[in-house]
Protein backbone atom coordinates (compact mmCIF):
# COMPACT_ATOMS: atom_id res chain seq x y z
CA UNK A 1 77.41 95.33 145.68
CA UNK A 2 80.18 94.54 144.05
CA UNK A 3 81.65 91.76 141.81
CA UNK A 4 82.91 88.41 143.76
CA UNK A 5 85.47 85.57 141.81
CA UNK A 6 84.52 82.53 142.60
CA UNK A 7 87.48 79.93 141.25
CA UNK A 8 85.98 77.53 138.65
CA UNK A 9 85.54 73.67 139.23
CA UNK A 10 88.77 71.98 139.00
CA UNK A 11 88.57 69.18 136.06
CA UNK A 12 88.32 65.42 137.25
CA UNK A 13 91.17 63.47 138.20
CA UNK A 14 92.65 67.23 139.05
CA UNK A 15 94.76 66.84 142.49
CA UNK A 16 96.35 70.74 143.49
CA UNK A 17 98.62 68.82 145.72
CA UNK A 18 102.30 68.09 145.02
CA UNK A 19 103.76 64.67 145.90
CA UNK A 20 104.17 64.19 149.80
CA UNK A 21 101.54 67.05 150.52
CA UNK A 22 99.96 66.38 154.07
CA UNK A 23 102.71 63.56 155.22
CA UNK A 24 105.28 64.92 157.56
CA UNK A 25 107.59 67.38 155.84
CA UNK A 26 106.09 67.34 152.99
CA UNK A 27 108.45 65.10 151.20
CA UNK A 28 112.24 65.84 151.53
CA UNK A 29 111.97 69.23 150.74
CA UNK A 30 113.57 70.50 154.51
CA UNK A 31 111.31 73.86 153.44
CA UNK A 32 108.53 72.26 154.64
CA UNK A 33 109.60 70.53 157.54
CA UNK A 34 106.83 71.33 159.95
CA UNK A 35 104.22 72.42 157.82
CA UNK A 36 101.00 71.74 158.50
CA UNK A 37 97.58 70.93 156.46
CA UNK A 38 94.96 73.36 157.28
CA UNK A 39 94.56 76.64 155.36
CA UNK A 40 95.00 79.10 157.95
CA UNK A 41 97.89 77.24 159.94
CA UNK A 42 99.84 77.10 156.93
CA UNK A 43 99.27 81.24 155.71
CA UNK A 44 100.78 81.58 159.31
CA UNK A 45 103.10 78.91 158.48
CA UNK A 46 103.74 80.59 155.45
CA UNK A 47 104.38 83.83 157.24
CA UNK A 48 106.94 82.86 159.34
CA UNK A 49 108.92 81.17 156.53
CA UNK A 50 108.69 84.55 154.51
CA UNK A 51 110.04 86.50 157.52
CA UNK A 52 112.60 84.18 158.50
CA UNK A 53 114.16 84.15 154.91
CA UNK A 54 113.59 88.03 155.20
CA UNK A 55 115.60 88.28 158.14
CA UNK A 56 118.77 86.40 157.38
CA UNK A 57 119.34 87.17 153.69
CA UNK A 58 117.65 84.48 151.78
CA UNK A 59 115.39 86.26 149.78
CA UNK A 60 115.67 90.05 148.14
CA UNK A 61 113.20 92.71 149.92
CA UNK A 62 111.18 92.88 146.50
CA UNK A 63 110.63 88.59 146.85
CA UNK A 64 109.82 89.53 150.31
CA UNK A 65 107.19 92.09 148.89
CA UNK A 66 106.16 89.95 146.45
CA UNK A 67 105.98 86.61 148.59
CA UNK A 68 103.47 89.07 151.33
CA UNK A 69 101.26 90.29 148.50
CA UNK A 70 100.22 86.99 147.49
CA UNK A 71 99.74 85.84 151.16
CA UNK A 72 97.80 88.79 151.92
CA UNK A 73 95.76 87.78 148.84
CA UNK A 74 95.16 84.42 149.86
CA UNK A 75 94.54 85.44 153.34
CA UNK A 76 91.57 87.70 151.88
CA UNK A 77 90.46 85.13 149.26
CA UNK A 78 90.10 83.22 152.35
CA UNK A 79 88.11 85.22 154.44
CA UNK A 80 85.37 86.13 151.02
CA UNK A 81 84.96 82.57 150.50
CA UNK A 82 84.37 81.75 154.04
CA UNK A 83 81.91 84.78 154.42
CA UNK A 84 80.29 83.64 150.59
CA UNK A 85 79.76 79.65 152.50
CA UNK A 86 78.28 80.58 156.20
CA UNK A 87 81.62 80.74 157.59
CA UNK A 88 83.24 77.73 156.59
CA UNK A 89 84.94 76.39 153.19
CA UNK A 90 83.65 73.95 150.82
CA UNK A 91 86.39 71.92 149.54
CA UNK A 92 86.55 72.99 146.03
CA UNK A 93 87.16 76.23 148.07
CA UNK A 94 90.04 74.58 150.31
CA UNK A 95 91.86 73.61 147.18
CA UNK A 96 92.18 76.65 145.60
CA UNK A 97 93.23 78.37 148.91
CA UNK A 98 95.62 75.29 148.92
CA UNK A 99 97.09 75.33 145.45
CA UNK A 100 97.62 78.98 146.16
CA UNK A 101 99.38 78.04 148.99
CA UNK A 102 101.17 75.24 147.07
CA UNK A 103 102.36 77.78 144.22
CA UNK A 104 103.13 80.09 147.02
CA UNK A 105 105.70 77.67 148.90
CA UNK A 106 107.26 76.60 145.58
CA UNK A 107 107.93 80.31 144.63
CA UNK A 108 109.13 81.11 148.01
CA UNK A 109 111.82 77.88 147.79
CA UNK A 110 112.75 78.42 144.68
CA UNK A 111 113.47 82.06 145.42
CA UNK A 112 115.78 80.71 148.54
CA UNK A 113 117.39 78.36 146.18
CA UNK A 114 118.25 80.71 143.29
């Protein structure tokens, strides 16, 4: 058996998501044109942004590395928290996956625009 993280309670009034999270495009930010909401469409989301800026030159192959690290991390933070809750997520759960996300995407855009 080994030793499980569990992320802590966020404090009240806390809200993980930027302005414009959930609406379509997420703001003006043409990054996110298309993105969805839910946790695993937007790791695949997520993917295909971090190939596509691969691919044509936008970011370096170590922000690439770096960018797929942190997905893959999320994707298996994902997975122990589903197993830990009978399979699905309980929304302080959804969140963090989310604000991972969030941190993710800014990274990833600011990367593209540096």
């Amino acid at each position: 058996e080994g030793y499980y993280y569990a992320p802590p309670p966020p404090p009240p009034g806390y809200n993980p998501r930027p302005p414009g999270y959930g609406g379509p495009g997420y703001g003006s930010n043409p990054f996110w044109n298309g993105a969805p909401t839910g946790v695993n469409q937007r790791i695949d989301f997520m993917q295909d942004r971090i190939t596509s800026a691969y691919r044509y030159g936008r970011i370096s192959p170590r922000q690439s590395a770096d960018a797929n690290r942190e997905l893959n991390f999320i994707r298996s933070e994902d997975q122990r928290l589903r197993y830990q809750s009978g399979g699905h997520l309980r929304p302080e759960d959804r969140d963090y996956l989310q604000g991972r996300l969030d941190n993710l995407g800014q990274r990833l855009n600011w990367f593209q625009q540096g």
